[in-house]
Structure formats: C-alpha cells, structure tokens
N, C-alpha and C. Protein backbone atom coordinates (compact mmCIF):
# COMPACT_ATOMS: atom_id res chain seq x y z
N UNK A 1 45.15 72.20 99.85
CA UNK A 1 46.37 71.50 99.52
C UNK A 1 47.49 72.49 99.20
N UNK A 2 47.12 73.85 98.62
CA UNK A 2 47.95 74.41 97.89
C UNK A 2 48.48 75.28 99.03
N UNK A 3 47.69 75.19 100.34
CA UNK A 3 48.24 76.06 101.69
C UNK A 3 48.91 75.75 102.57
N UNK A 4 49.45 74.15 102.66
CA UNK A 4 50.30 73.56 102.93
C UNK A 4 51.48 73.50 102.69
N UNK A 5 51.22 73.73 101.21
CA UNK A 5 52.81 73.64 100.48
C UNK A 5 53.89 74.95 100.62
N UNK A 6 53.02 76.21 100.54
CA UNK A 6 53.36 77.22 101.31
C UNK A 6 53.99 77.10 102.92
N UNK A 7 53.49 76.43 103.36
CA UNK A 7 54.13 76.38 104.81
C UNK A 7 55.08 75.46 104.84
N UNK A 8 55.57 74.51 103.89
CA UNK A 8 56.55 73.79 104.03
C UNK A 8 58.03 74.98 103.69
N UNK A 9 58.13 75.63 102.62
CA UNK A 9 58.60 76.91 102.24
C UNK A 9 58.42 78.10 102.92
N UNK A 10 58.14 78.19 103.96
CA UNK A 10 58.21 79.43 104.82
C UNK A 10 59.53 80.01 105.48
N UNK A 11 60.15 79.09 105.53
CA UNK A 11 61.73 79.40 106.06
C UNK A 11 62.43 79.24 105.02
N UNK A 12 62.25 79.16 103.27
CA UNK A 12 63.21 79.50 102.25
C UNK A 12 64.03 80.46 102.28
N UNK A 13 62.75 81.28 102.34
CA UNK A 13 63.79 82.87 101.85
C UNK A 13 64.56 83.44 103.05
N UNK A 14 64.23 82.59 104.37
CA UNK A 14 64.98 83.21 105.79
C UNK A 14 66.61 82.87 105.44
N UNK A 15 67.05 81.30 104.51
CA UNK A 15 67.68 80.58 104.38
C UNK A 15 68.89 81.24 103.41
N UNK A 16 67.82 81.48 102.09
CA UNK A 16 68.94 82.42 101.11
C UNK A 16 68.72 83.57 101.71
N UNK A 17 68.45 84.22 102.49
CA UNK A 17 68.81 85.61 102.61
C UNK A 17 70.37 85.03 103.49
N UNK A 18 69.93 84.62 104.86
CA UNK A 18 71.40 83.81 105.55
C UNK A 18 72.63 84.32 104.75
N UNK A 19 72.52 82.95 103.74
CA UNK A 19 73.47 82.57 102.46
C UNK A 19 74.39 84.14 101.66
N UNK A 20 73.34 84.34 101.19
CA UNK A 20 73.22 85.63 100.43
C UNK A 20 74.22 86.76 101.29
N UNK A 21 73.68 86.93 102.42
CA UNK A 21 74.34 87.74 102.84
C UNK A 21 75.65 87.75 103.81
N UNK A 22 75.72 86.51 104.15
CA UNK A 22 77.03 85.71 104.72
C UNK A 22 78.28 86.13 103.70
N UNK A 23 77.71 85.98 102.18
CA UNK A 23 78.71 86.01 101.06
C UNK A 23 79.12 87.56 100.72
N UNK A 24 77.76 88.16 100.56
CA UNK A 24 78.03 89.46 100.35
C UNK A 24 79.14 89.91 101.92
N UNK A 25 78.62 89.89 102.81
CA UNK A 25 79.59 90.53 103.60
C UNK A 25 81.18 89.90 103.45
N UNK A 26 81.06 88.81 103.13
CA UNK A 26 82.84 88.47 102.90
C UNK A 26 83.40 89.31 101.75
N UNK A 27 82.68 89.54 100.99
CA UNK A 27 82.87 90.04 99.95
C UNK A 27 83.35 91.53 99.66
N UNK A 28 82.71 92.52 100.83
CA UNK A 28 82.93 93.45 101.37
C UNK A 28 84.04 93.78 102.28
N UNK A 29 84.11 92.85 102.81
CA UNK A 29 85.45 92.75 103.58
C UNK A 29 86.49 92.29 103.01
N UNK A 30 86.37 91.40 101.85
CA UNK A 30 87.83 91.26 100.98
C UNK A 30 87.99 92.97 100.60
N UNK A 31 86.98 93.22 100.15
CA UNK A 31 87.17 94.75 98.90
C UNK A 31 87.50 95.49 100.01
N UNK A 32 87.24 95.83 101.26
CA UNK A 32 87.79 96.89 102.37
C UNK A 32 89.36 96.48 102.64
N UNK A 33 89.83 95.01 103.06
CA UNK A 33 91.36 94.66 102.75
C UNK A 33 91.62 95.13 101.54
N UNK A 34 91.33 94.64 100.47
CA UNK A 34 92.30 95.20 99.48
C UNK A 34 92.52 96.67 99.13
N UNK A 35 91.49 97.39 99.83
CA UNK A 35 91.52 98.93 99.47
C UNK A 35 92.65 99.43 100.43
N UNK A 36 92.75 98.84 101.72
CA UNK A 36 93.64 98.87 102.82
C UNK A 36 95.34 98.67 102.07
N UNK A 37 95.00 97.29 101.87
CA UNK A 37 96.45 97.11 100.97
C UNK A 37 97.25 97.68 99.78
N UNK A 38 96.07 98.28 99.45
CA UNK A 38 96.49 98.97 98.22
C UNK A 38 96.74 100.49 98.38
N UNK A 39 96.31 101.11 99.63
CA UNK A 39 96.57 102.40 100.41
C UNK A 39 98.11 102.44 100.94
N UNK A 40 98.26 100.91 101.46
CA UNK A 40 99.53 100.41 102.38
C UNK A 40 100.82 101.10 100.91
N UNK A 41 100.39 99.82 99.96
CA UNK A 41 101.70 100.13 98.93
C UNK A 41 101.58 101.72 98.07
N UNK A 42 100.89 102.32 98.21
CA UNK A 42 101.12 103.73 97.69
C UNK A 42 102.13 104.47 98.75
N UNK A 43 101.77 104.04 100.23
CA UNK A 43 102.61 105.23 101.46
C UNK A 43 104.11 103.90 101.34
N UNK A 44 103.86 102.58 100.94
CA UNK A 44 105.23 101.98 100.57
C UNK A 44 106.21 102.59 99.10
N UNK A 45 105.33 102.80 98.50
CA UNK A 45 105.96 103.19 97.35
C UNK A 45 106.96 104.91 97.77
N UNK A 46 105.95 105.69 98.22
CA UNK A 46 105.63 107.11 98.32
C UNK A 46 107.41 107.29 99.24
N UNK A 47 107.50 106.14 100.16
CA UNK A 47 108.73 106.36 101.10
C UNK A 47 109.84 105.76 100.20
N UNK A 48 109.89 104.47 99.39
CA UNK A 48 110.99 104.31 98.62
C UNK A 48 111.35 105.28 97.21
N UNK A 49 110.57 106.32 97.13
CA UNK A 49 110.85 107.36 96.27
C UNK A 49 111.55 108.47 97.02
N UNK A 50 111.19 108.57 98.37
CA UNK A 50 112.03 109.64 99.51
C UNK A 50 113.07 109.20 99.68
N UNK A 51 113.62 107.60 99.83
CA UNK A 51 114.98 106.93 100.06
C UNK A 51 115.55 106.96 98.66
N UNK A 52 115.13 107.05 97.48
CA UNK A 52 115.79 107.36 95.86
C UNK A 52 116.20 108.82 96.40
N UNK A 53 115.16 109.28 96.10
CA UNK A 53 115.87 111.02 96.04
C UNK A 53 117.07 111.42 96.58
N UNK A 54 117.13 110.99 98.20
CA UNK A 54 118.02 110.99 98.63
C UNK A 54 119.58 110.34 98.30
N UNK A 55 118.94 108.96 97.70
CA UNK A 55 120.34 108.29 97.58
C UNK A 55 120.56 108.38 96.28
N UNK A 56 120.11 109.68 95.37
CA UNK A 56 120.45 110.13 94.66
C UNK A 56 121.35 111.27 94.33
N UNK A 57 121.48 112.02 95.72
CA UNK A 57 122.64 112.82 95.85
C UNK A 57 123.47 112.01 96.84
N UNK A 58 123.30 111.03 97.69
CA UNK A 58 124.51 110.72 98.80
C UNK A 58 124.53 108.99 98.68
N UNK A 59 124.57 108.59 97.51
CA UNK A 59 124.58 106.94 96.77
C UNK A 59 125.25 106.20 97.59
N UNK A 60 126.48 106.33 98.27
CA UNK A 60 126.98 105.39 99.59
C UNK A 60 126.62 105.41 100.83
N UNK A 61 125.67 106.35 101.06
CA UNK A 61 125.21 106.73 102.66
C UNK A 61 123.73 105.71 102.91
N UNK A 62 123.98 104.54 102.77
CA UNK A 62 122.83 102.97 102.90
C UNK A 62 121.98 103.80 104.16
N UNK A 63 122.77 104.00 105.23
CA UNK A 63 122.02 104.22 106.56
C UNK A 63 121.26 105.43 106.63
N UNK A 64 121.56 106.77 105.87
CA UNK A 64 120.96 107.62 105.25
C UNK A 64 119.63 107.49 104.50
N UNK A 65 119.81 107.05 103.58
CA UNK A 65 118.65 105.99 102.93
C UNK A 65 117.95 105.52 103.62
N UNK A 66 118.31 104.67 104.41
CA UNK A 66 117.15 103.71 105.02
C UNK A 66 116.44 105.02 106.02
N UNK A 67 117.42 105.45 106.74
CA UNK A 67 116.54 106.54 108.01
C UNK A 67 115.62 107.34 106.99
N UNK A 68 116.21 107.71 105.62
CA UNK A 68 115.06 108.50 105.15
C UNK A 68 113.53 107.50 104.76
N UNK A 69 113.88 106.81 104.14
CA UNK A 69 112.53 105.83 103.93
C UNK A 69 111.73 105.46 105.21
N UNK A 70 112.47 105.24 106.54
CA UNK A 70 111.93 104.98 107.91
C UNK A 70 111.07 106.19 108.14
N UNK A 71 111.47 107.02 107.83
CA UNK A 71 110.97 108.62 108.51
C UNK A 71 110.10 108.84 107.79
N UNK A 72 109.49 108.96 106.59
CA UNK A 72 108.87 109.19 105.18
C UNK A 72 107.40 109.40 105.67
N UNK A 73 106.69 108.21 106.52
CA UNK A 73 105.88 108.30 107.05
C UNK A 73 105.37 107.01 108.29
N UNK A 74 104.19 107.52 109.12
CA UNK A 74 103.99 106.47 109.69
C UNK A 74 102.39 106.20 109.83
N UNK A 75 101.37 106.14 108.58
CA UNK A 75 100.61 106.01 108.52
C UNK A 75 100.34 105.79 107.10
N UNK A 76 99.38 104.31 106.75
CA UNK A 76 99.42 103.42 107.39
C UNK A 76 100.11 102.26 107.88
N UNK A 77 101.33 102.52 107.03
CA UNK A 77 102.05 101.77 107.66
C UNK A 77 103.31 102.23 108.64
N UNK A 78 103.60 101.55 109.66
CA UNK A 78 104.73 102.34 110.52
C UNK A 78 106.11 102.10 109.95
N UNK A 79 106.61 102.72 108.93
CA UNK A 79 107.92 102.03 108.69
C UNK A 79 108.87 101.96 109.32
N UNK A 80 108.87 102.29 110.92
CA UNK A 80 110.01 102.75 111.68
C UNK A 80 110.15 101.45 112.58
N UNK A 81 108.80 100.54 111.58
CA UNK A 81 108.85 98.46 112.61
C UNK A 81 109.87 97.99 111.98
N UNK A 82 111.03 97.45 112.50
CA UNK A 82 111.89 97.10 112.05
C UNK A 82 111.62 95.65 111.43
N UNK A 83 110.39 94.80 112.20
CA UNK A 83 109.89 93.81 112.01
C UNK A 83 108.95 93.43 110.99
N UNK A 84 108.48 94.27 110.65
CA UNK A 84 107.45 94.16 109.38
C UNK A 84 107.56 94.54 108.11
N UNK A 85 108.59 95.92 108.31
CA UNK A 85 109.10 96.79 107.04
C UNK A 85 110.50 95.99 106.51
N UNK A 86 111.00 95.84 105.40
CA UNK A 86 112.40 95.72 105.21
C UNK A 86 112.73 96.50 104.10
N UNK A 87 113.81 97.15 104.30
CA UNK A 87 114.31 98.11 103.65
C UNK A 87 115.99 97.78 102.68
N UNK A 88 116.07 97.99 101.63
CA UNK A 88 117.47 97.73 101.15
C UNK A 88 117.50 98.39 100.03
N UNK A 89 118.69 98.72 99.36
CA UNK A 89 119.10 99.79 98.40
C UNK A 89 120.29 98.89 97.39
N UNK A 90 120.34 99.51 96.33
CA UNK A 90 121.40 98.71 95.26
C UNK A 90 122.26 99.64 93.92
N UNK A 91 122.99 99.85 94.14
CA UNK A 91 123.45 100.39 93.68
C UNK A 91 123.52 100.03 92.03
N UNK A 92 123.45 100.64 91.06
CA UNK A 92 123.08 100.29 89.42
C UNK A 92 124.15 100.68 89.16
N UNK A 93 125.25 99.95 88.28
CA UNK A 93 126.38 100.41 87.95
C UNK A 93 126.74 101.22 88.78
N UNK A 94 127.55 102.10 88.16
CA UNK A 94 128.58 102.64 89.79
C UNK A 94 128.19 103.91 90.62
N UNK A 95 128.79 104.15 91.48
CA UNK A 95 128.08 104.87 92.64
C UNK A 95 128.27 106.50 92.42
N UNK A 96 128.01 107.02 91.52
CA UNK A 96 128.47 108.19 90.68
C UNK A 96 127.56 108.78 89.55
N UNK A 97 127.56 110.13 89.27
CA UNK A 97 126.45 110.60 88.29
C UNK A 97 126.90 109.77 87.21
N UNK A 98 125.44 109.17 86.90
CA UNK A 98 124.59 108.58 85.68
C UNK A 98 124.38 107.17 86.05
N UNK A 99 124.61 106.62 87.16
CA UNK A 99 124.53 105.57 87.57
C UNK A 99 123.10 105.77 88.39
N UNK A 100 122.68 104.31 88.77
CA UNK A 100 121.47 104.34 89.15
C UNK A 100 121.07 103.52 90.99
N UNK A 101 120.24 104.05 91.01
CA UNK A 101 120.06 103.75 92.86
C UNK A 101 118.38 102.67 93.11
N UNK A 102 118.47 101.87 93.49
CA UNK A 102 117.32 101.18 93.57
C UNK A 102 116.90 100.83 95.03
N UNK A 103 115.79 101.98 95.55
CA UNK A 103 115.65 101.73 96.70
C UNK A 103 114.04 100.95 96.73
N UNK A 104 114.41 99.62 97.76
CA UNK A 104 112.91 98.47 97.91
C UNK A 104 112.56 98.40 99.28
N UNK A 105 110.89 98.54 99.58
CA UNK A 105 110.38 98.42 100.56
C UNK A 105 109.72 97.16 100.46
N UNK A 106 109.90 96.46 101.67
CA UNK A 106 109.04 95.10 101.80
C UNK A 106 108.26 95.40 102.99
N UNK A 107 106.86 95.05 102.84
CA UNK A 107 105.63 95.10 103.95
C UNK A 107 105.23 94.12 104.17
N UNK A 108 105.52 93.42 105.39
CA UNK A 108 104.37 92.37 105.81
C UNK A 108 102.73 93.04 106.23
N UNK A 109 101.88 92.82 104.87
CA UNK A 109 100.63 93.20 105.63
C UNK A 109 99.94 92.53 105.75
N UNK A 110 99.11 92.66 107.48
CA UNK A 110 98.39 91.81 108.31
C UNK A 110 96.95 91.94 107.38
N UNK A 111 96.35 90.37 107.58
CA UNK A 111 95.31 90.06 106.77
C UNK A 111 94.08 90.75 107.94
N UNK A 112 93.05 91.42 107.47
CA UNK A 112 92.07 91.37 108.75
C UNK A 112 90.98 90.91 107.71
N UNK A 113 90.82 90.16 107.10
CA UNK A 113 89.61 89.65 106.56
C UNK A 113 89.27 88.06 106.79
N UNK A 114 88.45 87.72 107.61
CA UNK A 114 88.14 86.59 107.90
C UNK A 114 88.25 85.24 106.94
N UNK A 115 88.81 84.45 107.79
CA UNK A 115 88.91 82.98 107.13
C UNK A 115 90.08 83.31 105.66
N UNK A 116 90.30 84.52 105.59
CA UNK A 116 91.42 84.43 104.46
C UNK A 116 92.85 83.95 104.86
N UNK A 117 93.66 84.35 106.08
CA UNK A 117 94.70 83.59 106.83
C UNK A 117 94.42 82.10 106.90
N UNK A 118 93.29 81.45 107.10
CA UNK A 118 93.40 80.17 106.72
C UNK A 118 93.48 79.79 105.35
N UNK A 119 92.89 79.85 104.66
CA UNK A 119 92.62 79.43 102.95
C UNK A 119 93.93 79.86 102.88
N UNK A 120 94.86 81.20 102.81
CA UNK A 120 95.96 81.19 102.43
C UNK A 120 97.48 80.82 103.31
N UNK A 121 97.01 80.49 104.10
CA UNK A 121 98.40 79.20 105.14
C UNK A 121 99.07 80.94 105.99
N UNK A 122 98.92 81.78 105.44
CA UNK A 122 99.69 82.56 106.27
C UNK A 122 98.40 84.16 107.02
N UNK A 123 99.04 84.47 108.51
CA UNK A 123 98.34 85.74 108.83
C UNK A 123 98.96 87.29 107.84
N UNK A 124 99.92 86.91 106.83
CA UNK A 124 100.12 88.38 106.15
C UNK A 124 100.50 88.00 104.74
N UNK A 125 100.68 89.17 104.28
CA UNK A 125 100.93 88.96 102.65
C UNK A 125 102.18 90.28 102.30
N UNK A 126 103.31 89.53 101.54
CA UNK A 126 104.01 90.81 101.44
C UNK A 126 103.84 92.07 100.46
N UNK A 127 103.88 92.98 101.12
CA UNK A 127 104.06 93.97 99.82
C UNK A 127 105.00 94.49 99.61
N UNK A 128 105.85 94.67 98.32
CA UNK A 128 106.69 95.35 97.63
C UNK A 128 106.74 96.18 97.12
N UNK A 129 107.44 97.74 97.29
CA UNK A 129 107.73 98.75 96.37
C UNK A 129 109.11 98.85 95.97
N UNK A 130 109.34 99.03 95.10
CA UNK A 130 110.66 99.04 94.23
C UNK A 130 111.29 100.38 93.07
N UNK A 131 111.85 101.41 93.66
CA UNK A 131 111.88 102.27 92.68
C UNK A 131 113.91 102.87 92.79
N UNK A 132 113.23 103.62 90.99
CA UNK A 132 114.66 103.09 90.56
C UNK A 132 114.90 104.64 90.23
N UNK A 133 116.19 105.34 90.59
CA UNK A 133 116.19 106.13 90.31
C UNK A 133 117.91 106.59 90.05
N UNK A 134 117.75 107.83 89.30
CA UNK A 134 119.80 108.44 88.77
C UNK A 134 119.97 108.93 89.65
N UNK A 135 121.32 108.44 89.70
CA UNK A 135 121.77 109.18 90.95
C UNK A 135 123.06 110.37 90.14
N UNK A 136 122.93 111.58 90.69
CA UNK A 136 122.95 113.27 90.32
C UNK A 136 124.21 113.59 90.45
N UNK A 137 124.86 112.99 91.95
CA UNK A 137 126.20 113.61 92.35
C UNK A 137 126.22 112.12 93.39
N UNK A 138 127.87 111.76 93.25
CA UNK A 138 129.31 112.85 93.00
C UNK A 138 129.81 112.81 91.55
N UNK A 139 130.21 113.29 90.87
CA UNK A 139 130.89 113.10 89.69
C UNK A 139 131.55 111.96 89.70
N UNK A 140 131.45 111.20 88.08
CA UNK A 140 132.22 110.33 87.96
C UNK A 140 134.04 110.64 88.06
N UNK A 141 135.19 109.84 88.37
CA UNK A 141 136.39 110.04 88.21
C UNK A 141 136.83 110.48 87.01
C-alpha cells in the first residue's frame, strides 16, 4: 500500500523544482537589469558632471554643454542618441561667479528582463542624473 503512494508523488519534486527555478531565474534577471541600470546612471551621472565643469567656466554656452555631456562617453549608454538621452542645463541665479549651473541627463532605459515591460505598461524606465554645480568665471558686474 505504502508503494503506491510513492508513485502517485513521483513527479512532485519534477514540479517544484519547475516552479522553483522558473522564479529563481526571474529573479536573476531582475538583479542583472538592475545592476545594468544602475551602471547606466553612474556613466549618466559621470557625463552631467563633465557638462557642470564645463558650464562652469562658459555658463551661457547651452550647446557647449550639451556637446560636452554628448561626448563624455558612449558606453553604456550612447549619449550621442538624441532619442533616448535628453539633455538640459539651468542656470541658478545669475550667469556669473558664485552663481550656480545645473546640468540633467534623462535616459530612457530599455527593460531586457522578461514579462517586466508588461506588468509595468511600458518597454523603458527613465533615468535621471542631476548635478549642480558653481559656476567660476565670468565675474560678476
């Protein structure tokens, strides 16, 4: 009797292993995206600190700025996509030493982790870097 019941349970553990490891691998693949994304906003950050510096000595030169943040790098993200990256600058009080320069990178980054573009309605997620920096020269009037 008791060797029967065994064979009704023979395909259990085929079942949770399935389960088990269906989950674990999503799970792995969220943590590989987010390590991705979180690589993305350091080389996002890393370029809106190259567009500060800069528009910290030349505070009205926007197009300056932006070419420097474009150029900064292109791995992993390409900032030179005009389509994915957005770039803009703001001037903090006035455009002159002791005043301040705020250069922001926006990233659309592409999801590659399964079934997460559905659950979350969209294929990307934005990322933001935002840094704020004095701007050095020209002298105030």
């Amino acid at each position: 009797m008791r060797h029967g019941f065994l064979k009704e349970e023979h395909g259990q553990s085929l079942v949770e292993f399935a389960i088990s490891l269906t989950l674990i691998l999503l799970l792995l693949a969220g943590a590989v995206d987010f390590g991705m994304a979180f690589f993305s906003f350091i080389a996002l950050r890393d370029a809106a600190q190259e567009g500060a510096l800069y528009g910290s000595m030349s505070p009205t030169d926007t197009a300056g700025i932006i070419a420097r943040v474009r150029s900064a790098s292109n791995r992993p993200v390409d900032l030179s996509d005009v389509s994915s990256v957005q770039v803009t600058t703001q001037i903090i009080g006035q455009a002159c030493e002791g005043g301040g320069i705020q250069v922001t990178v926006v990233y659309a980054y592409p999801l590659s982790m399964p079934f997460l573009p559905a659950i979350l309605g969209r294929n990307a997620i934005p990322i933001r870097a935002s840094v704020t920096d004095t701007i050095l020269q020209p002298t105030c009037p």
